[in-house]
PDB file of N, CA and C in Angstrom:
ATOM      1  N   UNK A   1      11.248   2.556   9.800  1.00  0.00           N
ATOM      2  CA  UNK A   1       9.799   2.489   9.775  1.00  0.00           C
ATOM      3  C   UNK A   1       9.262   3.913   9.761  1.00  0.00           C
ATOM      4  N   UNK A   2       8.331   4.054   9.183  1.00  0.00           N
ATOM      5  CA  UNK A   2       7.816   5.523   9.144  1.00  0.00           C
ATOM      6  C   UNK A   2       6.154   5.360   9.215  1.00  0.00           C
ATOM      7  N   UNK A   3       5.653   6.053  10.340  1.00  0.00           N
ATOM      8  CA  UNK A   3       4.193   5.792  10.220  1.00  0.00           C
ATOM      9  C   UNK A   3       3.559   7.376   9.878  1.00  0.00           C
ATOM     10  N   UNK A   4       2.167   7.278   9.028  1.00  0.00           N
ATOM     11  CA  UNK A   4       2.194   8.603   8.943  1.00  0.00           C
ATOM     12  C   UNK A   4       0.367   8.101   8.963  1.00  0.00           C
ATOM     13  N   UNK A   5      -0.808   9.003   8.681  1.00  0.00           N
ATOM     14  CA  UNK A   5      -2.084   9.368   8.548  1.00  0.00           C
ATOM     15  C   UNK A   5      -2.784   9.449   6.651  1.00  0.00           C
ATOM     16  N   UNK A   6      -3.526   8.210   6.578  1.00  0.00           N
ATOM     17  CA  UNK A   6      -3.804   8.475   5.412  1.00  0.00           C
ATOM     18  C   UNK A   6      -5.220   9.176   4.827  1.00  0.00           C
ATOM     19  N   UNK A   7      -5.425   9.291   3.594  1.00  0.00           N
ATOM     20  CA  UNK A   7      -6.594  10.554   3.707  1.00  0.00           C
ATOM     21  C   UNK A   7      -7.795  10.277   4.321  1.00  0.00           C
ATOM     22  N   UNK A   8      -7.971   8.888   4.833  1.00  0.00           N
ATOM     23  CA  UNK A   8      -9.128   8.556   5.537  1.00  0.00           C
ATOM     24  C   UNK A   8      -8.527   8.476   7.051  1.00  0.00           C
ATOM     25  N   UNK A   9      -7.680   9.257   7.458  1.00  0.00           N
ATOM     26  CA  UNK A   9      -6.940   9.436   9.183  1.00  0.00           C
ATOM     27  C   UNK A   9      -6.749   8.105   9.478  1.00  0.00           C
ATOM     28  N   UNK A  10      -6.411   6.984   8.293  1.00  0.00           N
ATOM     29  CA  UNK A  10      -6.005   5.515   9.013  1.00  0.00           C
ATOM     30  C   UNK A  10      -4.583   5.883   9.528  1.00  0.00           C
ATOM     31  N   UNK A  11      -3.728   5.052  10.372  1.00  0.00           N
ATOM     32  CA  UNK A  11      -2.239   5.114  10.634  1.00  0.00           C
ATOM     33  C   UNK A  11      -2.268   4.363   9.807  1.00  0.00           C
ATOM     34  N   UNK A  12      -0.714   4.677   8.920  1.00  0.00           N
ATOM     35  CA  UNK A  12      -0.311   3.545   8.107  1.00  0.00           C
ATOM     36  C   UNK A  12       1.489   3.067   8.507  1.00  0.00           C
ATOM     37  N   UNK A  13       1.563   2.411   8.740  1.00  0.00           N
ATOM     38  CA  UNK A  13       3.177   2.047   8.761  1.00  0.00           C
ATOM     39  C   UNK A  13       3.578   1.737   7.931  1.00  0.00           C
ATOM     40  N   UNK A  14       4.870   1.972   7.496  1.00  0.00           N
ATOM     41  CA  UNK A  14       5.584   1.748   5.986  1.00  0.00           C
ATOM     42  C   UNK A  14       6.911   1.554   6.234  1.00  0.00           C
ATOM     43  N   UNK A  15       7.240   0.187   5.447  1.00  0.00           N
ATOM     44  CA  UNK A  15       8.713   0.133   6.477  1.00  0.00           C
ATOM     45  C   UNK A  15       9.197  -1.108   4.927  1.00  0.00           C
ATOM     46  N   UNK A  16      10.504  -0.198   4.732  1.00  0.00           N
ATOM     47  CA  UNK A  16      11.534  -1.252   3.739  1.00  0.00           C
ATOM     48  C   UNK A  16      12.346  -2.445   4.029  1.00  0.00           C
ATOM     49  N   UNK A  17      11.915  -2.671   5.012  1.00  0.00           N
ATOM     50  CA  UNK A  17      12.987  -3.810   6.327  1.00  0.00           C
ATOM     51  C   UNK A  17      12.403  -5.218   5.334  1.00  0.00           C
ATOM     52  N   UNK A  18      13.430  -6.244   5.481  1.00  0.00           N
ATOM     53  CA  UNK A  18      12.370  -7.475   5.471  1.00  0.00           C
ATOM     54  C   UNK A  18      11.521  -7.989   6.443  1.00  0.00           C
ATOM     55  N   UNK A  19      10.534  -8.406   6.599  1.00  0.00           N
ATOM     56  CA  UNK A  19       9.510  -9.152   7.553  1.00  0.00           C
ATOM     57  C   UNK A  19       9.313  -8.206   9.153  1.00  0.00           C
ATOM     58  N   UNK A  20       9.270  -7.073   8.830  1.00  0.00           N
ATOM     59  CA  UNK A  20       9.283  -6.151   9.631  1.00  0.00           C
ATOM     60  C   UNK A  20       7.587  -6.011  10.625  1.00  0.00           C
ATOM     61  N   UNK A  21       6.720  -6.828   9.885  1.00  0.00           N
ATOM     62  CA  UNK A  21       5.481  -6.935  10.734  1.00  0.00           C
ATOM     63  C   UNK A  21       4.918  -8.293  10.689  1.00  0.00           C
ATOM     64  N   UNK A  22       3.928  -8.340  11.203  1.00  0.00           N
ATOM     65  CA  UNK A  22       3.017  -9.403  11.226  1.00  0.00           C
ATOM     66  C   UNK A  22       3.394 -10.657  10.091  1.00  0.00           C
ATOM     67  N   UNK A  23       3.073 -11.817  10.410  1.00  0.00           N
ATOM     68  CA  UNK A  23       3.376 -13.145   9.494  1.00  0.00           C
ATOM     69  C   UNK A  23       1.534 -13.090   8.746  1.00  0.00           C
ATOM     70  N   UNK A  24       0.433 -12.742   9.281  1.00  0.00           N
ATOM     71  CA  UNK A  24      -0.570 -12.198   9.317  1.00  0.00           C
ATOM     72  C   UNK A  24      -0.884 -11.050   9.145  1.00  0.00           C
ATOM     73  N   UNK A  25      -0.756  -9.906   8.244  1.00  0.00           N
ATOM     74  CA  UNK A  25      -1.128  -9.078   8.339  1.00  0.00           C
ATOM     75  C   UNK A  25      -2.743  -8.708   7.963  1.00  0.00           C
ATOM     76  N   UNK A  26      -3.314  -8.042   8.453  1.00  0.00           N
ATOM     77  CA  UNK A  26      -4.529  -7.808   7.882  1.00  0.00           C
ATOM     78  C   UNK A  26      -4.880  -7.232   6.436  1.00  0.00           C
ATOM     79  N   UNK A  27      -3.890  -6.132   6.124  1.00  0.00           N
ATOM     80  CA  UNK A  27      -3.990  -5.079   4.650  1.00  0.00           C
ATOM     81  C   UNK A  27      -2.392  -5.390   4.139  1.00  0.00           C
ATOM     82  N   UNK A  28      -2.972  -5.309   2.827  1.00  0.00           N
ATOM     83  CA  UNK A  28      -1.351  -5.118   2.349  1.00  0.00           C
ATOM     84  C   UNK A  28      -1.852  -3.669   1.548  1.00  0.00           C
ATOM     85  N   UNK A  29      -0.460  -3.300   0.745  1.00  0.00           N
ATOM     86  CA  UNK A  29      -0.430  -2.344  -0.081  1.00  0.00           C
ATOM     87  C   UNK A  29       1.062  -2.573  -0.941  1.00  0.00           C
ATOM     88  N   UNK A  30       0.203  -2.798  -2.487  1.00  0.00           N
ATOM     89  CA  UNK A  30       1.498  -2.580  -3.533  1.00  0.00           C
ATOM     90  C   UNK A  30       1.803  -1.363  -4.160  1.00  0.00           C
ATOM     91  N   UNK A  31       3.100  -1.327  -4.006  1.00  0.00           N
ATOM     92  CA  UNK A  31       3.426   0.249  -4.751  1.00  0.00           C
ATOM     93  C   UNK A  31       4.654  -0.706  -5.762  1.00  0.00           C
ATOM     94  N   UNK A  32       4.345  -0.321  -7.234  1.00  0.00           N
ATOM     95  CA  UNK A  32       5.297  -1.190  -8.326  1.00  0.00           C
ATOM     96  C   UNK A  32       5.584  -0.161  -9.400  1.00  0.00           C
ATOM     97  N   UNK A  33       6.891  -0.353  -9.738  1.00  0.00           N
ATOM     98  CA  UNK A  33       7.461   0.621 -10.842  1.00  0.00           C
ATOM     99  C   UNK A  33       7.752  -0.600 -11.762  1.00  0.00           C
ATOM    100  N   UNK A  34       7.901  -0.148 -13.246  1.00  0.00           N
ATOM    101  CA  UNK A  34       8.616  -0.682 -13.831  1.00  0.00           C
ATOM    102  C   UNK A  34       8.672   0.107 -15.281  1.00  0.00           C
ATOM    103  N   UNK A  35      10.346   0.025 -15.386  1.00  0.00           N
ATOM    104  CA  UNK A  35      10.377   0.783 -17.143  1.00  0.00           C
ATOM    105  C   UNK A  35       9.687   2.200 -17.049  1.00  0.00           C
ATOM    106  N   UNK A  36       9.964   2.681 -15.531  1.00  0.00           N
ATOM    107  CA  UNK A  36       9.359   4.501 -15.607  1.00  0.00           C
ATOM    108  C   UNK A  36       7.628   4.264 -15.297  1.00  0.00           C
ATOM    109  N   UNK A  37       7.106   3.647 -15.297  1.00  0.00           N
ATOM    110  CA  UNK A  37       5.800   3.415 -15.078  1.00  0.00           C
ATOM    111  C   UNK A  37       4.968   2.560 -13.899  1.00  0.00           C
ATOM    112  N   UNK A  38       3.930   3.546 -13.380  1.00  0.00           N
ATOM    113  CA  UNK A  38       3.864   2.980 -11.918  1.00  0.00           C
ATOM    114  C   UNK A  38       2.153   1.530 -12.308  1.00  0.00           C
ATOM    115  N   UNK A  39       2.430   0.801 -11.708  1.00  0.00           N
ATOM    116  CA  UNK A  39       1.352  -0.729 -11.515  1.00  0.00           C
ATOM    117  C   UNK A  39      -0.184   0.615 -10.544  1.00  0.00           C
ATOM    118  N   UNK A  40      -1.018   0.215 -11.609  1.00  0.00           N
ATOM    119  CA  UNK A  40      -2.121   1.232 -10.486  1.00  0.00           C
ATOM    120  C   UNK A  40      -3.623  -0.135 -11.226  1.00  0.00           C
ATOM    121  N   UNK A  41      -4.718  -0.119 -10.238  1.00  0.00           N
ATOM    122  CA  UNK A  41      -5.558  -0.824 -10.570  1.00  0.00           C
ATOM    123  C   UNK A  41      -7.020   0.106 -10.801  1.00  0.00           C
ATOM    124  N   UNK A  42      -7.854  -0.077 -11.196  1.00  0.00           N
ATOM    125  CA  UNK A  42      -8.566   1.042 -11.556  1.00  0.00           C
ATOM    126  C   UNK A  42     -10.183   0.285 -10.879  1.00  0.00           C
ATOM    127  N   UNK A  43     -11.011   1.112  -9.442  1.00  0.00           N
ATOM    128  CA  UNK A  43     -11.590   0.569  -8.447  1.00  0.00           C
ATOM    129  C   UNK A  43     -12.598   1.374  -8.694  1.00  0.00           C
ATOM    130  N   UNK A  44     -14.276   0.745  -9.564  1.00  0.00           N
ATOM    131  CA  UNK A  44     -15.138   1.277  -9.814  1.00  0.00           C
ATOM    132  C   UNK A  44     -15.643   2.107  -9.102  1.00  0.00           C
ATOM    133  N   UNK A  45     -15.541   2.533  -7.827  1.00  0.00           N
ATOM    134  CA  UNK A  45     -16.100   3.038  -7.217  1.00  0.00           C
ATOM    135  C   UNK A  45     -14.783   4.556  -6.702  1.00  0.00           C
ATOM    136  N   UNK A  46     -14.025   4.036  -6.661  1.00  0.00           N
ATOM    137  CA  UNK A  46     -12.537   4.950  -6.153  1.00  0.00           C
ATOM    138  C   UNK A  46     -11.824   5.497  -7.285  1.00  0.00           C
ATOM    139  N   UNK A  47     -11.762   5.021  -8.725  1.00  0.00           N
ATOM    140  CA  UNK A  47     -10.929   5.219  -9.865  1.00  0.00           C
ATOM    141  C   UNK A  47      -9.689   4.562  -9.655  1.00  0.00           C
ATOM    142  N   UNK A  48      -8.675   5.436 -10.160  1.00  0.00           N
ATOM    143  CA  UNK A  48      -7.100   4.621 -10.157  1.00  0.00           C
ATOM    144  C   UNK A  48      -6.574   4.664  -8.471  1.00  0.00           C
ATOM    145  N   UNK A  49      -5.474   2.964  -8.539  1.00  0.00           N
ATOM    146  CA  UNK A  49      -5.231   3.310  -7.068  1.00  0.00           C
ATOM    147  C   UNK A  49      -3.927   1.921  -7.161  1.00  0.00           C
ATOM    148  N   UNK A  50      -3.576   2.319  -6.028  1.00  0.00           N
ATOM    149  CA  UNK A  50      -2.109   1.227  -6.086  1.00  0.00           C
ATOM    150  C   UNK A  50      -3.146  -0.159  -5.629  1.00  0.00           C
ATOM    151  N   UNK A  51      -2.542  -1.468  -5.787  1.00  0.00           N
ATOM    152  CA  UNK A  51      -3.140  -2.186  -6.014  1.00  0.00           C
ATOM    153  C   UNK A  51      -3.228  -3.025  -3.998  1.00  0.00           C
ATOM    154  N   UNK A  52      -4.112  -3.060  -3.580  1.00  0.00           N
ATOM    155  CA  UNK A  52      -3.785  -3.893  -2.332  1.00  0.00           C
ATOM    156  C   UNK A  52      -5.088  -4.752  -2.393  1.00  0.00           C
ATOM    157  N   UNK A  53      -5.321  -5.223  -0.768  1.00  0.00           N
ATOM    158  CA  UNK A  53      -6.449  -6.292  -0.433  1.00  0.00           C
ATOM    159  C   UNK A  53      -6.098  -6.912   1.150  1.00  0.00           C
ATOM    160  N   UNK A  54      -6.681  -8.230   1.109  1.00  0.00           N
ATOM    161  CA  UNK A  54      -6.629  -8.608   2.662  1.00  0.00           C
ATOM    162  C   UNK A  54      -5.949  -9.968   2.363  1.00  0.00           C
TER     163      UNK A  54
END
């Protein structure tokens, strides 16, 4: 598990384990490769960004 500070000073935990938190979590966050190329969603207000929600 690795927790670190994101640019808005949220804690974020990040962990490759299976089912390593909550059955409930509140936020997710996708980070996706494929064929050399990263999955990003583009957030009228933010521009490009990995894709998450609640």
């Amino acid at each position: 598990m690795y927790t670190f500070r994101d640019y808005y000073h949220n804690e974020v935990n990040l962990s490759f384990n299976d089912h390593p938190f909550s059955k409930k979590p509140k936020h997710v966050w996708v980070i996706c490769r494929h064929k050399d190329k990263w999955l990003l969603t583009k957030h009228k207000e933010r521009g490009l960004e990995f894709p998450g929600g609640r």
